[in-house]
Protein backbone atom coordinates (compact mmCIF):
# COMPACT_ATOMS: atom_id res chain seq x y z
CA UNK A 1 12.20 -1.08 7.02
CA UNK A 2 14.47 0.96 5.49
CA UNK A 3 18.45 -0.06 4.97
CA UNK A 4 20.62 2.45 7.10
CA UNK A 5 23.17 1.76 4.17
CA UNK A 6 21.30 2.43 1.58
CA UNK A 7 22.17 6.25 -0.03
CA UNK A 8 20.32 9.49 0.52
CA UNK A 9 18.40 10.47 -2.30
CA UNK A 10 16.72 13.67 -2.95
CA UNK A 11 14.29 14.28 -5.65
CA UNK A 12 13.75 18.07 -6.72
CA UNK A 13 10.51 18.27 -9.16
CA UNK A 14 8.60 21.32 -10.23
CA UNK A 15 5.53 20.26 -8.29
CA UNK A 16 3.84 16.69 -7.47
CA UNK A 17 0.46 17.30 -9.28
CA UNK A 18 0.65 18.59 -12.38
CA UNK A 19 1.87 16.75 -15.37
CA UNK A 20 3.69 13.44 -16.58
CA UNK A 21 7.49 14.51 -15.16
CA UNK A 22 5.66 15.17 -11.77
CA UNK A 23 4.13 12.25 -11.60
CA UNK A 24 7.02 10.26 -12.64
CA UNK A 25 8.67 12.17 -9.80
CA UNK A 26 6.19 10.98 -7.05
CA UNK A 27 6.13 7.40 -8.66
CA UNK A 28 10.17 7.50 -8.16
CA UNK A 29 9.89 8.60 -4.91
CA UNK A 30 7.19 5.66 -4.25
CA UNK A 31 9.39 2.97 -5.55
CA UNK A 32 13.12 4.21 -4.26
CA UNK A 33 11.58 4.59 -0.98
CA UNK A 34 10.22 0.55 -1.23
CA UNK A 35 13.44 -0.35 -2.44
CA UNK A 36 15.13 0.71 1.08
CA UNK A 37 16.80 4.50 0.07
CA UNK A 38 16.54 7.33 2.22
CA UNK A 39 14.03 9.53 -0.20
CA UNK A 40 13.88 13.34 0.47
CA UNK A 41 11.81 15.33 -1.73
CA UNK A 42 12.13 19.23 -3.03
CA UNK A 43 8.98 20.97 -4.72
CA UNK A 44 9.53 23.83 -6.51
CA UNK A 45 5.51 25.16 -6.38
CA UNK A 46 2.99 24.52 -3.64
CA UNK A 47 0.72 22.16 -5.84
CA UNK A 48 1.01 18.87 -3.77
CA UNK A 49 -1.54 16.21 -5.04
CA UNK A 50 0.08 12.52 -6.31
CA UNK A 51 1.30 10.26 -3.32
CA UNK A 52 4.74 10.12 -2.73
CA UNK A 53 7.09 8.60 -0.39
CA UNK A 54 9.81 10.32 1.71
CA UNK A 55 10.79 14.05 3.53
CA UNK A 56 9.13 16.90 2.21
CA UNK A 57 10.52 20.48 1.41
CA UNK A 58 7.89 22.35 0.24
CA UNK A 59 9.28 25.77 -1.50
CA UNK A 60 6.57 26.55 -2.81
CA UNK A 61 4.98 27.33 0.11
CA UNK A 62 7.78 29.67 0.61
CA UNK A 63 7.11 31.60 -1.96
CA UNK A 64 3.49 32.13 -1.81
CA UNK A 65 4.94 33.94 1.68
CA UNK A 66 7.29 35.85 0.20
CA UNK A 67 7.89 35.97 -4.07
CA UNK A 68 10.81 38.44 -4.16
CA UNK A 69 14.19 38.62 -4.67
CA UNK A 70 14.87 38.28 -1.42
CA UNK A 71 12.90 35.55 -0.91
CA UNK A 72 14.16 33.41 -4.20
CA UNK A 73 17.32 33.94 -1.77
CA UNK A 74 15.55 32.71 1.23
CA UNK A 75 14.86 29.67 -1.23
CA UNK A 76 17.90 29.30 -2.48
CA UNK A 77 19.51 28.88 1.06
CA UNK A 78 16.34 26.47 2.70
CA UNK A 79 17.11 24.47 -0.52
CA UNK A 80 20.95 24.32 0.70
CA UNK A 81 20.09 23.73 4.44
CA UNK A 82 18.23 20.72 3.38
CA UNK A 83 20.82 19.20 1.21
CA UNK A 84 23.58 19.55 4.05
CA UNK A 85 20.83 18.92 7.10
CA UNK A 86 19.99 15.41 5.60
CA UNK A 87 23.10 14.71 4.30
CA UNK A 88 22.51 14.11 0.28
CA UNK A 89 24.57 11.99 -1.67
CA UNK A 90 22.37 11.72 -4.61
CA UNK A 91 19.90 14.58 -6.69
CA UNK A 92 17.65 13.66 -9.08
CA UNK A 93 16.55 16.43 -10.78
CA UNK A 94 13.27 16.12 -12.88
CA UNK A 95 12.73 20.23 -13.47
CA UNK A 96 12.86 22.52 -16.82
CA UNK A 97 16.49 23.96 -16.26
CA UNK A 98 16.76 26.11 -19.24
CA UNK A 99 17.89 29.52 -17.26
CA UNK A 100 21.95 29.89 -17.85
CA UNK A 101 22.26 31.93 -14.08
CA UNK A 102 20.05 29.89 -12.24
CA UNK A 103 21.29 25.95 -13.34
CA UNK A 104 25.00 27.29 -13.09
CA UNK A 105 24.60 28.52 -9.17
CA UNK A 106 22.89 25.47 -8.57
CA UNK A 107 25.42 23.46 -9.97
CA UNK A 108 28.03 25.13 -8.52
CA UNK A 109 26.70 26.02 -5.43
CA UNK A 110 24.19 23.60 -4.21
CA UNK A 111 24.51 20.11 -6.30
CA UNK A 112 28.14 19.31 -4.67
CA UNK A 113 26.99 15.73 -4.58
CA UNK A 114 25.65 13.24 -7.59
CA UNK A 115 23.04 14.27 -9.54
CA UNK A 116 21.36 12.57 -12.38
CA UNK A 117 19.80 15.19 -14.43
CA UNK A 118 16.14 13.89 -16.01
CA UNK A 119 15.14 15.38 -19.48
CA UNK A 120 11.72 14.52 -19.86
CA UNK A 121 11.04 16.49 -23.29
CA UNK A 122 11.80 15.83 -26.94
CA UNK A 123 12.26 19.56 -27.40
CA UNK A 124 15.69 19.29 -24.73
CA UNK A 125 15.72 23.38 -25.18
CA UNK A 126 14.01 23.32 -22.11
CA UNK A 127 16.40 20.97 -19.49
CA UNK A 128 19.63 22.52 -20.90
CA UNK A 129 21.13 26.51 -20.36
CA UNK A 130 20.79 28.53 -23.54
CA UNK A 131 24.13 28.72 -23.89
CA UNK A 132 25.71 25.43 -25.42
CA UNK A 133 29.15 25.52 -23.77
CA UNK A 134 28.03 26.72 -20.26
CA UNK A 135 25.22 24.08 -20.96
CA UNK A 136 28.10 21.44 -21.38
CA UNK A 137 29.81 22.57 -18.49
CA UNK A 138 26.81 21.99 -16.13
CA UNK A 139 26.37 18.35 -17.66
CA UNK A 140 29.74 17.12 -18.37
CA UNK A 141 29.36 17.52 -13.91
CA UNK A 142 26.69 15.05 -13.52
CA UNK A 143 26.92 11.03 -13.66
CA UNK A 144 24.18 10.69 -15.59
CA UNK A 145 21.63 12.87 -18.05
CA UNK A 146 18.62 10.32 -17.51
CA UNK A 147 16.23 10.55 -21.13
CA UNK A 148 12.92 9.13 -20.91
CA UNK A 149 13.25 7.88 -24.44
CA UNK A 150 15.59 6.65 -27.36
CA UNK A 151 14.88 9.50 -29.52
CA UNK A 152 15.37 11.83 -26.44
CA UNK A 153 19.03 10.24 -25.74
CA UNK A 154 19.58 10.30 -29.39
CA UNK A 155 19.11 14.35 -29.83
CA UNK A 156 20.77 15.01 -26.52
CA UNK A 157 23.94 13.30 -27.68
CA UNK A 158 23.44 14.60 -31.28
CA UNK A 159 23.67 18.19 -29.69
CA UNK A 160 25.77 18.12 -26.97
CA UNK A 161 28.11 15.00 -27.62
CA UNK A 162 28.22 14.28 -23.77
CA UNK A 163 28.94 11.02 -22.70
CA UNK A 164 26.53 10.19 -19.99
CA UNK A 165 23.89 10.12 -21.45
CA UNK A 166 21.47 7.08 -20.82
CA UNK A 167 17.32 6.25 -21.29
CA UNK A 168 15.15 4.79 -18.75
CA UNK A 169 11.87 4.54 -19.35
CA UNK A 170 8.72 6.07 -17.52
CA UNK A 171 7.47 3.25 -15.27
CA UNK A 172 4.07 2.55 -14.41
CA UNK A 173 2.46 0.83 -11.22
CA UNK A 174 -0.14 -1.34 -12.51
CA UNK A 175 -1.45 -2.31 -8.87
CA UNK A 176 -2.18 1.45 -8.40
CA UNK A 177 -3.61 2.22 -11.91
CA UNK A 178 -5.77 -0.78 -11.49
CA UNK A 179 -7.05 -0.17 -7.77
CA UNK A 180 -7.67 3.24 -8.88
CA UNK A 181 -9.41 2.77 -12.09
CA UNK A 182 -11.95 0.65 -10.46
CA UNK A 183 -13.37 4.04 -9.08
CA UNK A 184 -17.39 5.03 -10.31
CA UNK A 185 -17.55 7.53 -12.32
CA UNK A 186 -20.74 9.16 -13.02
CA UNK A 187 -21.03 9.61 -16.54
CA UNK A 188 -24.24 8.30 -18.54
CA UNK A 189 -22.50 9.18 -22.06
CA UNK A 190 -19.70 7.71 -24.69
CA UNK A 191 -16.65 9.74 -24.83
CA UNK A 192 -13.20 9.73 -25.79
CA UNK A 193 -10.45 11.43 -23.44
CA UNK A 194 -7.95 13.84 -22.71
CA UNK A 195 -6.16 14.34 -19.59
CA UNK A 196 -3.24 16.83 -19.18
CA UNK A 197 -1.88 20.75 -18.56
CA UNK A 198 -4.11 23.15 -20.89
CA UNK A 199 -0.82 24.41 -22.80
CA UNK A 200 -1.82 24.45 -26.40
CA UNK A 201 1.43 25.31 -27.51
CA UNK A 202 2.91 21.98 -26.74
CA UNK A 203 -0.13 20.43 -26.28
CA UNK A 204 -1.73 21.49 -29.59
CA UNK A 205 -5.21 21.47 -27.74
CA UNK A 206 -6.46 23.35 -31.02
CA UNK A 207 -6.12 20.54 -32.93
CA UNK A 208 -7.44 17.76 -31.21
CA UNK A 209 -10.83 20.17 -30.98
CA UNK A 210 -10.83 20.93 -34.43
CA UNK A 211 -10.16 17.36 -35.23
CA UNK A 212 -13.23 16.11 -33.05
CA UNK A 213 -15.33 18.91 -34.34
CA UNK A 214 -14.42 17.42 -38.07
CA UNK A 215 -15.01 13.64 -36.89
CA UNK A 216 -18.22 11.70 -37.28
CA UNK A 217 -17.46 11.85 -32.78
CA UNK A 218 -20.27 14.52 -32.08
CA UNK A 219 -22.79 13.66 -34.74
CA UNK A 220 -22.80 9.82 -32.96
CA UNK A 221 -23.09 11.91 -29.36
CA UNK A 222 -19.66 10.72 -28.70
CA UNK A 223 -18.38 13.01 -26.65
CA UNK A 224 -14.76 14.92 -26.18
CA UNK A 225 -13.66 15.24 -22.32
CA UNK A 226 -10.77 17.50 -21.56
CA UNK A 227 -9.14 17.42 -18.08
CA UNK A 228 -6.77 19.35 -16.06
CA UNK A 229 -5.81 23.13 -15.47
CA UNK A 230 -3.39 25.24 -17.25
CA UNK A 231 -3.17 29.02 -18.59
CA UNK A 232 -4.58 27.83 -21.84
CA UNK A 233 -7.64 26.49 -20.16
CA UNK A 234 -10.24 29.38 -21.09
CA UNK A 235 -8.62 29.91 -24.69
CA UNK A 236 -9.94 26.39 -25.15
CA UNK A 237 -13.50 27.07 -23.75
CA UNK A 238 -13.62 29.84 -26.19
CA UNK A 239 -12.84 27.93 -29.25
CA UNK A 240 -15.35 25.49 -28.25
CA UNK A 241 -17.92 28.21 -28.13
CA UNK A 242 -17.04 29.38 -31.17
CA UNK A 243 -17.17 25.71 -32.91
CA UNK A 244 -20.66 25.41 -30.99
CA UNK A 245 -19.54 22.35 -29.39
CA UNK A 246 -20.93 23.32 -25.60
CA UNK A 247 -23.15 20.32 -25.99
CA UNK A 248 -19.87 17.93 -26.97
CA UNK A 249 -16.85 19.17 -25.30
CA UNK A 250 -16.88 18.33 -21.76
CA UNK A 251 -14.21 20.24 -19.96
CA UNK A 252 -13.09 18.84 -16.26
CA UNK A 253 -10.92 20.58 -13.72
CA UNK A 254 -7.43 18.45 -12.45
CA UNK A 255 -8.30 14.94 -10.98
CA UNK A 256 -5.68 13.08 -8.44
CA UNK A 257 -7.52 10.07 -10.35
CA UNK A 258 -7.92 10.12 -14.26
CA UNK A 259 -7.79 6.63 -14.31
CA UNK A 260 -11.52 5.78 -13.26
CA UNK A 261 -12.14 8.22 -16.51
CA UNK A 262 -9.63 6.48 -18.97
CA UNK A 263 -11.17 3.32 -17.68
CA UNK A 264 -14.60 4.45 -18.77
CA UNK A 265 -13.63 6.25 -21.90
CA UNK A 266 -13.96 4.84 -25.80
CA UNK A 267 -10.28 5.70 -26.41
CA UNK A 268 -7.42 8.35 -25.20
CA UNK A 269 -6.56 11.05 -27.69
CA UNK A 270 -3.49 12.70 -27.96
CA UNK A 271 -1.93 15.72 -30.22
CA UNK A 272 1.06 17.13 -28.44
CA UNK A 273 3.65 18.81 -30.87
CA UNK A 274 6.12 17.42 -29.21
CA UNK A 275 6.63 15.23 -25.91
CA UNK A 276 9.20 12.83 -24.46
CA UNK A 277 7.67 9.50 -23.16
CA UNK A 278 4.05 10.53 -22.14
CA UNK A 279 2.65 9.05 -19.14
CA UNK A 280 -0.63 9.91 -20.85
CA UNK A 281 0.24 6.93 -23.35
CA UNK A 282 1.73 4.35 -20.74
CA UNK A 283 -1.66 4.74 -17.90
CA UNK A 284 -4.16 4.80 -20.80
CA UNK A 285 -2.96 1.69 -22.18
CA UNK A 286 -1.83 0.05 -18.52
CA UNK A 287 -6.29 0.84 -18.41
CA UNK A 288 -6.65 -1.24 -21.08
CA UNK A 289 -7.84 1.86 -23.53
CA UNK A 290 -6.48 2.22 -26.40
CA UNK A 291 -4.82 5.44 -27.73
CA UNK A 292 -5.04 7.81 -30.60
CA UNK A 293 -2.05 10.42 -31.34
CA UNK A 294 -0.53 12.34 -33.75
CA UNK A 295 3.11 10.50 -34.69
CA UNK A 296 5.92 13.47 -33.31
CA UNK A 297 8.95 11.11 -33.27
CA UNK A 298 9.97 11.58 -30.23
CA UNK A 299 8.49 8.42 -27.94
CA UNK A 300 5.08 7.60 -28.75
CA UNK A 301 5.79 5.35 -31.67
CA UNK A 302 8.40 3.33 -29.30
CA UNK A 303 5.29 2.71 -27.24
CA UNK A 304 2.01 2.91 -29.87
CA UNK A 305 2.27 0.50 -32.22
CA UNK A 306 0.26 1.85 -35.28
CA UNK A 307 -3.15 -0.64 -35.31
CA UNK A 308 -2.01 -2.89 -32.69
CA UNK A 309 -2.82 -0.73 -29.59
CA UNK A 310 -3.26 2.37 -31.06
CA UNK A 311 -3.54 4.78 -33.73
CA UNK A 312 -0.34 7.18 -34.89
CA UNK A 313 -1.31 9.88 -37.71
CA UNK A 314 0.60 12.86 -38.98
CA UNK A 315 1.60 15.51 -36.73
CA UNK A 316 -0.51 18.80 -36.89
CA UNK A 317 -2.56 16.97 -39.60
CA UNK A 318 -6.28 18.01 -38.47
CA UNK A 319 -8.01 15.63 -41.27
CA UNK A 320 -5.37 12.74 -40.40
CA UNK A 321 -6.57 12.39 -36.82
CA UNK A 322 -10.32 13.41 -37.60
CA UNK A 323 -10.13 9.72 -39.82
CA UNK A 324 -8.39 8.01 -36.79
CA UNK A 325 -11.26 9.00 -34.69
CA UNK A 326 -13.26 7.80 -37.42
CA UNK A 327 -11.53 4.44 -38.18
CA UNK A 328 -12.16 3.59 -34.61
CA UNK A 329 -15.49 4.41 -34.73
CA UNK A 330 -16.44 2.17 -37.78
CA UNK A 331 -14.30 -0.50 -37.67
CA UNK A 332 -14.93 -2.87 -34.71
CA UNK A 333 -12.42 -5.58 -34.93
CA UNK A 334 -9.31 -3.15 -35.22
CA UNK A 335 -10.98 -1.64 -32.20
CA UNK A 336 -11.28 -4.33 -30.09
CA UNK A 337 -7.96 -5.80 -31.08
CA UNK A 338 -6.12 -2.71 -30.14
CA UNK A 339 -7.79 -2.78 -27.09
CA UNK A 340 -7.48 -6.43 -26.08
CA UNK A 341 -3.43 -5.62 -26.50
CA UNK A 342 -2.78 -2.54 -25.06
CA UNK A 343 -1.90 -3.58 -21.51
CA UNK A 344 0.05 -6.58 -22.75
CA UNK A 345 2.06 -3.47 -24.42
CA UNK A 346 3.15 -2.07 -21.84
CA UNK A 347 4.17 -4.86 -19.16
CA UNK A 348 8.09 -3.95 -19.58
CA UNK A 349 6.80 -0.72 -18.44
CA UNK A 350 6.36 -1.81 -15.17
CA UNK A 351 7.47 -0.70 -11.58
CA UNK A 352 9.66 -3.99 -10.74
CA UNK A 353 11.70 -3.79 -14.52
CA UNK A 354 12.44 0.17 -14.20
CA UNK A 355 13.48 0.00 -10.90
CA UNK A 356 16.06 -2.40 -10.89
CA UNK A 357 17.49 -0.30 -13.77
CA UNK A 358 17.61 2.73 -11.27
CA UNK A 359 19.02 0.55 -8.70
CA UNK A 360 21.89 -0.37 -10.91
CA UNK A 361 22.47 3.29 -11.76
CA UNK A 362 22.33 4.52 -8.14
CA UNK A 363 24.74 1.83 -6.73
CA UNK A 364 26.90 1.63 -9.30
């Protein structure tokens, strides 16, 4: 039952099924709404597949019926309505914000309540305005910039000096991850795993292929599985033609549940030039798998611990990850040690820790 004196929180998020900030999103809305808050929930795009908790305003829905200027208006003043209608006193705002026009009407002209700003990405270009004193402006508004990771807080304060700035973590719900990794999956083969938005330029999809392609991976009939959606999708399935890898590189359209397939998978692979704290990292090893990624100093080596649940190698270093894949291929007891620690790794990760640190924040 939910405490009539608890605050009204919205949560405004891109979408709720695509990507590690959306599902963060839909986990927060989860976990506020246990915790007794009135949750209310704004998505930017009509792409609604992680469960969440709380009142739903889709927009994107909106502007499948009408993508004009005159309907970004239409937007602009549903989004209002529903602030005032339900009475916010809180925003938490996991999008990109990186448009000077757009952040500062919202700011001005919608947010007239709290609002903790989330900045999910190392590379912060894309959660604050181009310009760097407008950019303050917005921020120096809000209680709190929330960064998903030391090295996040640290760039955001070495750029913009502000003084809210805080980090908490990405959480993770272990009693979901391991009701839904129990799932069959109906694969006959040994593969290693990828799960994510086809984006190679942040991504760097290019070089986990090439990497496999270089590995001892397909000559052992190891295979490479790729899933989720993205515009960078059939650039991939081109490359892979061109490597002839048909026969290795599995790729697998967006699953609500990529957790059956970590659970069944070798080990999780990762080569993102850049990320903030990837969920990728924290459900793979909450599955017990163990994790390969390029080292971009920006979250992954607070949470991989280099041979003691994982694997870090030089970023954009094809022959550096090809001999990770390698090294877990030959060597069997750094294997199965990784794995028998990764979800002991990641238990301050969890739910019940995180959000008591976002309970302190919101009733502070």
């Amino acid at each position: 039952m939910q405490n009539s004196n608890k605050k009204r929180i919205c949560i405004v998020t891109r979408s709720l099924g695509e990507g590690g900030a959306d599902r963060v999103a839909s986990l927060q809305s989860v976990f506020l709404s246990d915790l007794g808050y009135d949750v209310y929930i704004v998505s930017i795009l009509n792409y609604i597949k992680y469960p969440y908790k709380g009142c739903l305003l889709n927009l994107g829905k909106l502007k499948e019926q009408e993508d004009t200027i005159l309907g970004r208006f239409k937007r602009f003043i549903a989004f209002k309505k529903f602030l005032n209608d339900n009475r916010i006193e809180l925003v938490i705002d996991h999008r990109v914000r990186c448009r000077t026009l757009s952040e500062t009407l919202i700011s001005l002209l919608l947010y007239r309540m709290n609002v903790f700003y989330m900045v999910h990405n190392y590379k912060i270009s894309l959660y604050f305005p181009s310009f760097k004193w407008m950019a303050k402006q917005v921020y120096r508004r809000a209680e709190y910039i929330v960064a998903v990771s030391k090295e996040v807080h640290r760039k955001i304060s070495e750029v913009y000096h502000l003084p809210n700035v805080i980090t908490i973590l990405n959480p993770i719900d272990f009693d979901y991850i391991n009701q839904m990794k129990m799932h069959h999956v109906e694969i006959d083969y040994k593969y290693i795993f990828w799960y994510g938005r086809f984006e190679d330029g942040s991504k760097n999809l290019t070089l986990l292929i090439n990497a496999y392609n270089s590995s001892v991976l397909p000559d052992l009939e190891i295979k490479l599985i790729l899933m989720g959606d993205g515009k960078d999708k059939l650039k991939m399935k081109r490359l892979i033609t061109r490597l002839n890898l048909n026969e290795s590189v599995v790729l697998l359209p967006f699953s609500k549940n990529p957790f059956a397939f970590v659970n069944n998978s070798f080990f999780v692979a990762l080569s993102s030039r850049y990320e903030g704290l990837p969920m990728t990292i924290l459900e793979s090893l909450a599955c017990g798998i163990p994790v390969v990624s390029v080292d971009y100093n920006t979250g992954n080596n607070e949470v991989i611990k280099n041979g003691y649940n994982g694997l870090l190698v030089r970023n954009n270093d094809v022959k550096a990850l090809s001999e990770a894949f390698n090294t877990f291929v030959r060597d069997k007891e750094l294997y199965l040690g990784c794995k028998e620690n990764a979800i002991e790794s990641v238990k301050p990760y969890g739910v019940e820790p995180i959000s008591k640190q976002w309970e302190g924040i919101i009733n502070a």
